[in-house]
Every structure is written in C-alpha cells, then in structure tokens.
C-alpha atoms as a PDB file:
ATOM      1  CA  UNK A   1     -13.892 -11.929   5.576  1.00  0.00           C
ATOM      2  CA  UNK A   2     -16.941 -11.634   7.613  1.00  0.00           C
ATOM      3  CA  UNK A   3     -18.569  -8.024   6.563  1.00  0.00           C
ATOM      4  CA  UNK A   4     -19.908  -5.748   9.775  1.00  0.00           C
ATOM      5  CA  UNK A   5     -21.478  -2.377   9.615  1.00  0.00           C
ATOM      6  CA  UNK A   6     -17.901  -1.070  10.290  1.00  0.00           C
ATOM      7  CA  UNK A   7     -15.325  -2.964   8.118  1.00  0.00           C
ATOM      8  CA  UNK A   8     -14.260  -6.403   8.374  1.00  0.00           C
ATOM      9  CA  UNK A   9     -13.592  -9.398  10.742  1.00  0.00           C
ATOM     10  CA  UNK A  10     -10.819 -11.467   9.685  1.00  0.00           C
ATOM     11  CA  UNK A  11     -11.521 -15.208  10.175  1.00  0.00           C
ATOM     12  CA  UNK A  12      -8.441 -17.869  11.433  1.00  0.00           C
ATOM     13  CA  UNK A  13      -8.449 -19.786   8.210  1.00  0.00           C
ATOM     14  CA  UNK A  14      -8.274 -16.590   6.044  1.00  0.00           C
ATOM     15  CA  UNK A  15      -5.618 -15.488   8.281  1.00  0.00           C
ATOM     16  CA  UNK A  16      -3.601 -19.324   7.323  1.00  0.00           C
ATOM     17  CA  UNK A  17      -4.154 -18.771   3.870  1.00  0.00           C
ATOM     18  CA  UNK A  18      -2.528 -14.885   3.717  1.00  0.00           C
ATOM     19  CA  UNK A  19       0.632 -16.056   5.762  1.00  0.00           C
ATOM     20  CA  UNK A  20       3.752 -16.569   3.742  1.00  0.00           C
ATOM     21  CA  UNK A  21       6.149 -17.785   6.563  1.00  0.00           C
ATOM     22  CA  UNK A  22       6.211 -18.704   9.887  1.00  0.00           C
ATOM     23  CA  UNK A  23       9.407 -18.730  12.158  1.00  0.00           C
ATOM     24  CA  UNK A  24      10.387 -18.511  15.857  1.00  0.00           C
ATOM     25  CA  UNK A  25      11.548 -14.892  14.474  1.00  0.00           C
ATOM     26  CA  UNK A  26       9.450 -13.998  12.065  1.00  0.00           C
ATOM     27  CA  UNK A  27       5.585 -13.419  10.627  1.00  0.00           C
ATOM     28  CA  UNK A  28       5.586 -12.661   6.789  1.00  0.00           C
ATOM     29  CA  UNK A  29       2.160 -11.949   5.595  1.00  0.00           C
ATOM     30  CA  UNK A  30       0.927 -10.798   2.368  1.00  0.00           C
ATOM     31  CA  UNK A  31      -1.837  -8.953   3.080  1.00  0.00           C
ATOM     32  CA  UNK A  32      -5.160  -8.213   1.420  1.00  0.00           C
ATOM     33  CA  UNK A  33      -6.628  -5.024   0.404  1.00  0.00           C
ATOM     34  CA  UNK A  34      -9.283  -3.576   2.607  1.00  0.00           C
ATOM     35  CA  UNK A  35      -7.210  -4.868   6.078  1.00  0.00           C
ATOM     36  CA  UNK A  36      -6.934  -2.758   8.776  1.00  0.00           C
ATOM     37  CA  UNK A  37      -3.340  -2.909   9.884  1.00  0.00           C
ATOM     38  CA  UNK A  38      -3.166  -1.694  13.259  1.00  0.00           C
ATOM     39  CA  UNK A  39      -5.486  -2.882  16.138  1.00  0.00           C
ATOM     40  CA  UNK A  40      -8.781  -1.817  16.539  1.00  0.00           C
ATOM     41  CA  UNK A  41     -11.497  -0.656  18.973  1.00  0.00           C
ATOM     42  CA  UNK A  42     -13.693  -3.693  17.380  1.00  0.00           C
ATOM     43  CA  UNK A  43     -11.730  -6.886  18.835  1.00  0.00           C
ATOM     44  CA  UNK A  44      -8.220  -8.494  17.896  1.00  0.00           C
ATOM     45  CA  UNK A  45      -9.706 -10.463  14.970  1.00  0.00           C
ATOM     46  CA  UNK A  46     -10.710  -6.655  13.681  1.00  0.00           C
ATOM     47  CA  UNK A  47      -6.883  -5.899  12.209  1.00  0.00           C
ATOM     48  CA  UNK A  48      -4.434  -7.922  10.928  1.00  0.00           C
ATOM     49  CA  UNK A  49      -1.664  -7.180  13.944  1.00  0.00           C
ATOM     50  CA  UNK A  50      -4.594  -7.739  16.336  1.00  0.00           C
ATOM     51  CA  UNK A  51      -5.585 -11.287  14.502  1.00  0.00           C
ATOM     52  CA  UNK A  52      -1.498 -12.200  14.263  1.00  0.00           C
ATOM     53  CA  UNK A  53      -1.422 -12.118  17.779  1.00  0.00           C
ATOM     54  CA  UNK A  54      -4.403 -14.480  18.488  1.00  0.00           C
ATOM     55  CA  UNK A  55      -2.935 -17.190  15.761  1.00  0.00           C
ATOM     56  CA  UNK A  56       0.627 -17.394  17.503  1.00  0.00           C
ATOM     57  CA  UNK A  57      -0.360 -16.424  20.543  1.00  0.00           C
ATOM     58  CA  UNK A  58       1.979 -13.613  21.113  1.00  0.00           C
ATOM     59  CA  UNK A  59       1.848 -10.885  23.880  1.00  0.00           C
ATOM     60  CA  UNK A  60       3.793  -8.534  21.762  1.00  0.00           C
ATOM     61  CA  UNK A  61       4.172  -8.196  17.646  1.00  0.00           C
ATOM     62  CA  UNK A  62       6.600  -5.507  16.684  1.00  0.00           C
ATOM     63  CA  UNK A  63       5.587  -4.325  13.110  1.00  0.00           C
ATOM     64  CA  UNK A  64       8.705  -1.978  11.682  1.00  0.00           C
ATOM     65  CA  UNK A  65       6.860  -0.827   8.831  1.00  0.00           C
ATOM     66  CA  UNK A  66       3.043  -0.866   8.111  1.00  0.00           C
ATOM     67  CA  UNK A  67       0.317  -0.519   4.800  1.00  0.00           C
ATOM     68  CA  UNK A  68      -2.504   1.792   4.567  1.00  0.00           C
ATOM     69  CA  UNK A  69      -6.235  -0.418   4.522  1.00  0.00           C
ATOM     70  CA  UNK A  70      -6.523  -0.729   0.573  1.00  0.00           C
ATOM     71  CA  UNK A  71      -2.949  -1.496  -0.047  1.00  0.00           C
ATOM     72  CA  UNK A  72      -1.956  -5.101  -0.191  1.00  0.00           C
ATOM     73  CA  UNK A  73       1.343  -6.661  -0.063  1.00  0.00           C
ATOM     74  CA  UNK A  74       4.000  -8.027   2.321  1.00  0.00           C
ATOM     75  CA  UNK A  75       4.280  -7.094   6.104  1.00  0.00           C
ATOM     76  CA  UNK A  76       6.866  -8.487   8.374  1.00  0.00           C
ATOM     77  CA  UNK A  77       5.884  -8.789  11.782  1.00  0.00           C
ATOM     78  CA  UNK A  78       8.757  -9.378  14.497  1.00  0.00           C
ATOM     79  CA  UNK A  79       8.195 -11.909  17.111  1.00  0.00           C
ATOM     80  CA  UNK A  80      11.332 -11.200  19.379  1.00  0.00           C
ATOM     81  CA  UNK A  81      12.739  -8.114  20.638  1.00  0.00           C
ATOM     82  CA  UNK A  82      16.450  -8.525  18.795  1.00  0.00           C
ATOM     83  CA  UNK A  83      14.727  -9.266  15.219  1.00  0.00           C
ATOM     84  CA  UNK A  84      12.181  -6.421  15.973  1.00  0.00           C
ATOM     85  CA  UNK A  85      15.244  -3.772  16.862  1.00  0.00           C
ATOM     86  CA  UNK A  86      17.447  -5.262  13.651  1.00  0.00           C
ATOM     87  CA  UNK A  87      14.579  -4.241  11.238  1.00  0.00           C
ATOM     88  CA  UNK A  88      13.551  -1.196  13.001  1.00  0.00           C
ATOM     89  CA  UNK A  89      17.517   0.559  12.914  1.00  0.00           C
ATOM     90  CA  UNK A  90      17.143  -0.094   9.222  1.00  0.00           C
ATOM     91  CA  UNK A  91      14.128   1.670   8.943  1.00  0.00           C
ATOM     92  CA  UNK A  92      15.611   4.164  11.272  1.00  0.00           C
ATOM     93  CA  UNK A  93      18.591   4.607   9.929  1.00  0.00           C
ATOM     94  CA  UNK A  94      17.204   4.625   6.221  1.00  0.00           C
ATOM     95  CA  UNK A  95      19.281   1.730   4.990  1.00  0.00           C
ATOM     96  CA  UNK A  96      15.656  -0.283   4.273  1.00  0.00           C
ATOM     97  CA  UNK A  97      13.781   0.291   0.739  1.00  0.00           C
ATOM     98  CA  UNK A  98      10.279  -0.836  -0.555  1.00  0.00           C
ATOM     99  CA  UNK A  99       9.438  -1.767  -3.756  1.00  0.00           C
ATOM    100  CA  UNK A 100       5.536  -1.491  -5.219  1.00  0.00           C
ATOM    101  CA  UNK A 101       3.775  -2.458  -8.302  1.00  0.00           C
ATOM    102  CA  UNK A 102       0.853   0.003  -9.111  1.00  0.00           C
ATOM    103  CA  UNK A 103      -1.667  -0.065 -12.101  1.00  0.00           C
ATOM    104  CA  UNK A 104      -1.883   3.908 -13.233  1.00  0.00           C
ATOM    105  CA  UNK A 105      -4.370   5.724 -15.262  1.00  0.00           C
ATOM    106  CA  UNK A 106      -2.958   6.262 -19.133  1.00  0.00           C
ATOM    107  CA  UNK A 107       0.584   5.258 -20.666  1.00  0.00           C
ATOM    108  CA  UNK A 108       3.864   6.035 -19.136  1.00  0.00           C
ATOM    109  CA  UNK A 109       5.994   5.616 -21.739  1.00  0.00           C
ATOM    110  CA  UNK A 110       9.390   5.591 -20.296  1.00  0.00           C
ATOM    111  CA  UNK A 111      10.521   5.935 -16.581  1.00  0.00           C
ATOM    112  CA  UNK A 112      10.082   8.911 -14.510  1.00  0.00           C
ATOM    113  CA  UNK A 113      11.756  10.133 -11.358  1.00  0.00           C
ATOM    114  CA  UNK A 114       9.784  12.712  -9.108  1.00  0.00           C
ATOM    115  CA  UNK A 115      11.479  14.765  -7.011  1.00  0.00           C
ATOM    116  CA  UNK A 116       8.280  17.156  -6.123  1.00  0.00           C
ATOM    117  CA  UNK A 117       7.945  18.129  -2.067  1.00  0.00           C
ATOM    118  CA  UNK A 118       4.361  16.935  -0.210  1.00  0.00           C
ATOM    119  CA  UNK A 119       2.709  19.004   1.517  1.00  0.00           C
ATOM    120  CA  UNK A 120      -1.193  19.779   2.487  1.00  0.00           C
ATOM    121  CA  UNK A 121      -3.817  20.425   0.139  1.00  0.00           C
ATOM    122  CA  UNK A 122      -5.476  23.743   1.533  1.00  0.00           C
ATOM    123  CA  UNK A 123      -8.205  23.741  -0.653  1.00  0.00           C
ATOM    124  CA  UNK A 124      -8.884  19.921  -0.413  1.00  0.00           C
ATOM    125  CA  UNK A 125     -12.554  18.820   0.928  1.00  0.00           C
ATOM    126  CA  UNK A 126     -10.405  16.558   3.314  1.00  0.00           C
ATOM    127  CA  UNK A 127      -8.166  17.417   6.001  1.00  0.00           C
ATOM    128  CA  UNK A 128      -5.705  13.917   5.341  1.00  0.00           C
ATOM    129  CA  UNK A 129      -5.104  14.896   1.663  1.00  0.00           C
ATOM    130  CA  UNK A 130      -1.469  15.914   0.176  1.00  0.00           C
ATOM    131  CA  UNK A 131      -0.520  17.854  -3.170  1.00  0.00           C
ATOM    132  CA  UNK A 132       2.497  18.488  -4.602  1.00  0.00           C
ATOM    133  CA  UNK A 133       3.546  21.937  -3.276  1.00  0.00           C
ATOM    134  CA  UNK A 134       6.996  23.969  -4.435  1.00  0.00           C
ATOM    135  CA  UNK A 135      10.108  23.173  -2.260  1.00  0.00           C
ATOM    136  CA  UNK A 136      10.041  25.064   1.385  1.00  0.00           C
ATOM    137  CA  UNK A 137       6.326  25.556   1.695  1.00  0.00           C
ATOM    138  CA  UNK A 138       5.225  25.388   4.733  1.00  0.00           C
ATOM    139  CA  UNK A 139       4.235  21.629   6.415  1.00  0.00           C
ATOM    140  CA  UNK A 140       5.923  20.487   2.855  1.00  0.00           C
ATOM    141  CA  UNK A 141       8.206  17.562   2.737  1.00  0.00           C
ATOM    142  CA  UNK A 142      10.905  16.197   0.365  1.00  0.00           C
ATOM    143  CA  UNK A 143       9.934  13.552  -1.541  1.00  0.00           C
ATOM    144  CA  UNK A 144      11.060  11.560  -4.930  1.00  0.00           C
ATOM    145  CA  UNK A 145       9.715   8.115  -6.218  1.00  0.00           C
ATOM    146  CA  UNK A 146      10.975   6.349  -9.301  1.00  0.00           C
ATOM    147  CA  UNK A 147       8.274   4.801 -11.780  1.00  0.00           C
ATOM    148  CA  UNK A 148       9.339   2.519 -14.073  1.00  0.00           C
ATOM    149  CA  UNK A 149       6.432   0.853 -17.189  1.00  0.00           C
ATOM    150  CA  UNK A 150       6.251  -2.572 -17.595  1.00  0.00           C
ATOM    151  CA  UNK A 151       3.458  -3.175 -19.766  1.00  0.00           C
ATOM    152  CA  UNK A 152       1.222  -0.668 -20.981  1.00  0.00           C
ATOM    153  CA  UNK A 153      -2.271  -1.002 -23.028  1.00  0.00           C
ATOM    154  CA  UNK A 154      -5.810   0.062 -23.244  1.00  0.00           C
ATOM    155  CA  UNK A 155      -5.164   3.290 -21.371  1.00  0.00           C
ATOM    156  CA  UNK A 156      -3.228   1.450 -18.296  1.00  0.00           C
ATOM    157  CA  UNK A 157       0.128   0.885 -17.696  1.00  0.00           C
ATOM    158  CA  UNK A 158       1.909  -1.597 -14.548  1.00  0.00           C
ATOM    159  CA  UNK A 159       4.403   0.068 -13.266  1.00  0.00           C
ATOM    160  CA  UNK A 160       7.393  -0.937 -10.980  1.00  0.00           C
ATOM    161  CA  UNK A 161       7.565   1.794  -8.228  1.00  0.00           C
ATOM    162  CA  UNK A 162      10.276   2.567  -6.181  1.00  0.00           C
ATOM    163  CA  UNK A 163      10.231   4.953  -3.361  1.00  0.00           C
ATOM    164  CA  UNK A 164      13.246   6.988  -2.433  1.00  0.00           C
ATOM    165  CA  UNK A 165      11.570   8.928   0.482  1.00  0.00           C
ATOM    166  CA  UNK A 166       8.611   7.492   3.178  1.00  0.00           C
ATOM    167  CA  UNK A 167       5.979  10.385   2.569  1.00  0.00           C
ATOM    168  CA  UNK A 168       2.455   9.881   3.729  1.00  0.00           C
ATOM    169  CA  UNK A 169       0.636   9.118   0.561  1.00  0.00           C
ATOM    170  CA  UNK A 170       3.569   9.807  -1.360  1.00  0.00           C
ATOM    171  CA  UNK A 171       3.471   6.911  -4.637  1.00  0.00           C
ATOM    172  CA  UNK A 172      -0.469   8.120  -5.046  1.00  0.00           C
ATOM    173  CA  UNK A 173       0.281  12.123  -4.712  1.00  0.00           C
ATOM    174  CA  UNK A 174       3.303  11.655  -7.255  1.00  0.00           C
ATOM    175  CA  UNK A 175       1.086   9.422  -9.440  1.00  0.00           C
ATOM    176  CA  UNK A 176      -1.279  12.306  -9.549  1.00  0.00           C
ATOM    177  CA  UNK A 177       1.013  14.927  -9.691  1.00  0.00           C
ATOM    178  CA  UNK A 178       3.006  13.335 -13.111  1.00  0.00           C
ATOM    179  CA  UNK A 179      -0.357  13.042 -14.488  1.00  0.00           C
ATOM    180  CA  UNK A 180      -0.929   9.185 -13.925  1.00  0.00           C
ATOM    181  CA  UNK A 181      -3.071   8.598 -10.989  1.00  0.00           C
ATOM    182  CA  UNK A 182      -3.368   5.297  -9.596  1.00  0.00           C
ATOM    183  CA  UNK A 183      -6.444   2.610 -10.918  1.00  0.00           C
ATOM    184  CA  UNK A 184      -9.201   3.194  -8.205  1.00  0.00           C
ATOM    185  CA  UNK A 185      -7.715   5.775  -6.393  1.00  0.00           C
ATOM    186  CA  UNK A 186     -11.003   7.485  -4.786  1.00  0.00           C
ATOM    187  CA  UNK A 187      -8.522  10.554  -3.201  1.00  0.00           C
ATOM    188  CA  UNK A 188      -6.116  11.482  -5.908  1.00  0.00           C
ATOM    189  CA  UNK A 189      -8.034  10.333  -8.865  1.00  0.00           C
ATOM    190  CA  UNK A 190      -9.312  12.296 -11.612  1.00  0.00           C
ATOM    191  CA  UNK A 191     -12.478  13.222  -9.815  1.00  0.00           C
ATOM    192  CA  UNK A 192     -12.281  14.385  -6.664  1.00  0.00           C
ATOM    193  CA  UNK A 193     -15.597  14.074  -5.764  1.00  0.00           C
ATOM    194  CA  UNK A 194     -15.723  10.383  -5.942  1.00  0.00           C
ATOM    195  CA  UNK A 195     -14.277  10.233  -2.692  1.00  0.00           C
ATOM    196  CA  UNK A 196     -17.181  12.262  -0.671  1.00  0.00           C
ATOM    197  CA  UNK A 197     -19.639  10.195  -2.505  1.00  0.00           C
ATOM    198  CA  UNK A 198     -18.118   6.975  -1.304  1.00  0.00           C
ATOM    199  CA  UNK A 199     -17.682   8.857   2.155  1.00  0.00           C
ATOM    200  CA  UNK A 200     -21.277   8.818   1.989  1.00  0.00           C
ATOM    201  CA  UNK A 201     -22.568   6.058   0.282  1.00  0.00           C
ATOM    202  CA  UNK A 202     -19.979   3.605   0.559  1.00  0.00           C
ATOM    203  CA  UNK A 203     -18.687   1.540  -2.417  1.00  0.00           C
ATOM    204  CA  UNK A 204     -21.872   1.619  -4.757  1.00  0.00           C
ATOM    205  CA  UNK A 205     -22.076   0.008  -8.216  1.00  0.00           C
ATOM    206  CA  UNK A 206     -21.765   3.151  -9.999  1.00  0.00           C
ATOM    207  CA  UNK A 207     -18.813   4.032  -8.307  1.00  0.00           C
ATOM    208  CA  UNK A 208     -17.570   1.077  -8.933  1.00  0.00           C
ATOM    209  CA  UNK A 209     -18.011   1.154 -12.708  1.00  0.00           C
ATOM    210  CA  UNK A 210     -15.680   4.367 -12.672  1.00  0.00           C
ATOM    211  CA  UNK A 211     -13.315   3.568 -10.106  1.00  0.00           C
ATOM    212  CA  UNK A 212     -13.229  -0.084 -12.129  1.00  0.00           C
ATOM    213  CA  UNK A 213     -11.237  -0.945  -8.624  1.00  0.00           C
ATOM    214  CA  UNK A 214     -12.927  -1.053  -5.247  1.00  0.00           C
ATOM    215  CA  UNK A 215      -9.452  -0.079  -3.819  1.00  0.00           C
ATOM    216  CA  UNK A 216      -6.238   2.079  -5.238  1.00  0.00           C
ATOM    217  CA  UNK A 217      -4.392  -0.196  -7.671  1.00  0.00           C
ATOM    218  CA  UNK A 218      -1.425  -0.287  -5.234  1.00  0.00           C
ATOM    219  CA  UNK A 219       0.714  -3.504  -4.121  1.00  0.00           C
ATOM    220  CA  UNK A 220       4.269  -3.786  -1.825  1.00  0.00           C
ATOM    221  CA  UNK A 221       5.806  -6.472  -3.527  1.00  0.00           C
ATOM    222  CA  UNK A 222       9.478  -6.545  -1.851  1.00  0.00           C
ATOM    223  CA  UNK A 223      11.072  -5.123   0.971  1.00  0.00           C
ATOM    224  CA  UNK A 224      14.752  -4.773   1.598  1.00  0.00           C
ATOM    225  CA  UNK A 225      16.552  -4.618   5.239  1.00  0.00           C
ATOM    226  CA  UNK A 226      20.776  -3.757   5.088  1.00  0.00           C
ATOM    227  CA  UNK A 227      21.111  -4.983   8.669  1.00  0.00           C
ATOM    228  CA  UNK A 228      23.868  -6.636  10.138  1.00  0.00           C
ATOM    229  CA  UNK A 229      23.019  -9.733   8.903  1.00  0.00           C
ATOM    230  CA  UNK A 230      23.750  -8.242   5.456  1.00  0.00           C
ATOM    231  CA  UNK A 231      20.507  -7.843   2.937  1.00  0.00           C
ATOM    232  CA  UNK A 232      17.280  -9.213   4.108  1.00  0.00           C
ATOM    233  CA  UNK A 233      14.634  -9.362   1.754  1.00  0.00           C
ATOM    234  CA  UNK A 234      10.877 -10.579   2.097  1.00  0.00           C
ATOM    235  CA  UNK A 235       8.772 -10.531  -0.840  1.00  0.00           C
ATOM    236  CA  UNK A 236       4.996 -11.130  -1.379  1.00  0.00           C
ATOM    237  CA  UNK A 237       3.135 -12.576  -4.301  1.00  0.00           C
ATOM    238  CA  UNK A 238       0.798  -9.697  -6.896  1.00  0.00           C
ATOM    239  CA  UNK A 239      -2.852 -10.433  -5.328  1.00  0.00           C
ATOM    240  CA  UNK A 240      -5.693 -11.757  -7.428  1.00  0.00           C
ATOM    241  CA  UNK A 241      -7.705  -8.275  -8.763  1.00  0.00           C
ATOM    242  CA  UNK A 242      -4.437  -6.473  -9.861  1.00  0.00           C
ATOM    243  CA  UNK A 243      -3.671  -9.454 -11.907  1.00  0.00           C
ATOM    244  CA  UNK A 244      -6.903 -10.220 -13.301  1.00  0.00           C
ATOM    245  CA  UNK A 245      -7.641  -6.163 -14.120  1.00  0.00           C
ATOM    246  CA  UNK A 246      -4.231  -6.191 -15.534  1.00  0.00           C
ATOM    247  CA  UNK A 247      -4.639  -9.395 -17.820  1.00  0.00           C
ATOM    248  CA  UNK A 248      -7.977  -8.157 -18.815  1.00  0.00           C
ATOM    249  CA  UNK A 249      -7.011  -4.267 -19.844  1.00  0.00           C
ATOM    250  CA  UNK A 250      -3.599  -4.376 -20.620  1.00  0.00           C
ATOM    251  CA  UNK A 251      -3.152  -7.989 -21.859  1.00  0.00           C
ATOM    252  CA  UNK A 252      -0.050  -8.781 -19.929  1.00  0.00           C
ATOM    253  CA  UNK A 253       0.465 -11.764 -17.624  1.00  0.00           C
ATOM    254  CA  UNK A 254       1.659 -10.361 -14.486  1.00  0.00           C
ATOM    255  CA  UNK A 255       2.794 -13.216 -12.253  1.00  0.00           C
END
C-alpha cells in the first residue's frame, strides 16, 4: 500500500491479490490489517468498499457485515440487491455467526465461555473504550464469546473464537476481561498507556518491541449465513504476521 500522512492508499494490483472470489453476485475479500473498511473523505482507492467499487465498477456495494481497520479476514460484499437482502435478514434476524482466530497474551488452558455485559469505561482516557460492567448497568450490553486453545507456548496461545453476541469490541474486551488480552492490542492490553503514546507518536519502534504486533492479533476466518438457500459459508485464509508470530513463539504451524 502506498503510505500518506493519513493512512493508506490501496493500489489495483494489491486489491487483485486480496480478492478470494469474484461472481456476478458476489465479492469475497480477505482483507488486510490496517484497511479502512468503509469509504473515506480521502478518495475511493482510500477504503476497501471505496476501491471494490472502482475494480468492478459498481454504483452500489452492499456490505452486510464489516471489520474494524486492524482486523483482517473475510468480507463479503453484495453486488445485487436480492444477494445483498439474503445476507442482510441473516444478520438481521441473527441466524448468521462469525468465527475468529486470535493470538492472546499467556496460556488458556482449556476453553472458556464469557457471558460478562459491555458497557463504557468511565474512567477510560478514551471515549470509544468498553469494560466489562455487572449485568443492567447503565449503556451495558449482553454479551458472551466462546474461546477455545489450539496451541499454546512461550506465553501465547491461538485461540479459535466464537462470538455468540455482535458487541462493539466485544472478542478484545472479553479477552481482557478473562485475563488474556489480545497480541498487540494497543486499547485493552496490559498497558493502557500504550495507546495515547501511539495516539501521539504513531507506531514507533519501541512500541513496537512491546506490542510485538503493529495491530491486535485478531483474524475473521469464517462466516456463516442460514438463508434460504440453506448454509452459506465464506471463509478466508490466516494472513502472513499471525502465522509467522505464531510459528515463531508458539511453534505451531497454523495454516
């Protein structure tokens, strides 16, 4: 990607290489951390909806479901009205279900289901972050996410993660809140003032030596629609850093 003073500019062959399939229906992309999803003030080749649209030439890209900037994985992107509705009603309708892989902080030893509400963090430095808060607090929502090891080793384990509810931030707060925050998590790591300094300094190499991530170790590997049409199911390859950091500290080949 071409680097500005605000982000990033996605270029048309970068843009070939992250698409997975291409049908008169359909856009499956598995997209790269650090991607803006949604389009920008900075130009259609600015966000990946925005730069989908140039490549296929489309007026209109309906998107039922979207990833935050550092989280990679698949997106579906609908190119007609019919196949855009069909996904949506299962997102609606909460008959569609997402499946991660994330790289946490320690050793989870066995699986863990979280049932803890979201809600704001009053006494956070910024406005966006959540907490765990006690059932019926105020602004709090219901939440629960399923983590499940699959490898663990050198203080790290890969985790499958499966999330029950669609709470803002919700796989990072419960990361943090069972005690496992995500690899590279600048927010709801371990030190909370990692994310002002990068507010203000940007990704620096000392940063970088104790995030050991320039992003939160977080990937959407599968997504499941019950639509009409009976189970559809898109999946996206684990990108390059989460499989070299996990090869290198845990000594698993994920693949």
């Amino acid at each position: 990607m071409l680097a500005t003073d605000w982000g990033w500019l996605i270029t048309p062959e970068e843009l070939r290489a992250w698409i997975l399939e291409e049908t008169p229906d359909l856009l499956l992309v598995n997209k790269p951390p650090h991607v803006v999803v949604h389009r920008s003030r900075f130009g259609p080749w600015s966000s990946l909806v925005g730069a989908c649209r140039e490549y296929l030439g489309d007026d209109v890209l309906r998107m039922p479901f979207r990833l935050d900037r550092e989280t990679s994985g698949i997106l579906v992107l609908a190119r007609t009205r019919e196949t855009g509705s069909r996904l949506q009603r299962a997102v609606q309708f909460k008959t569609f279900h997402k499946t991660y892989h994330a790289v946490l902080t320690g050793h989870l030893e066995s699986p863990v289901t979280t049932t803890a509400s979201i809600g704001p963090d009053l006494g956070a430095e910024f406005y966006s972050r959540r907490t765990t808060v006690p059932d019926g607090s105020e602004g709090s929502d219901t939440a629960e996410t399923e983590f499940i090891p699959l490898a663990t080793g050198g203080g790290y384990t890969l985790a499958q993660v499966h999330p029950k509810t669609g709470r803002r931030h919700q796989i990072r707060v419960h990361a943090m809140g069972i005690g496992h925050p995500l690899v590279g998590d600048k927010l709801y790591g371990p030190d909370p003032t990692l994310m002002l300094r990068f507010m203000s300094d940007r990704m620096t190499p000392d940063l970088l030596e104790k995030l050991l991530l320039d992003r939160q170790a977080l990937h959407c590997t599968k997504v499941d629609f019950e639509t009409d049409r009976g189970t559809e199911t898109f999946t996206a390859p684990p990108p390059a850093d989460l499989v070299n950091f996990v090869q290198t500290h845990i000594g698993y080949a994920w693949t």
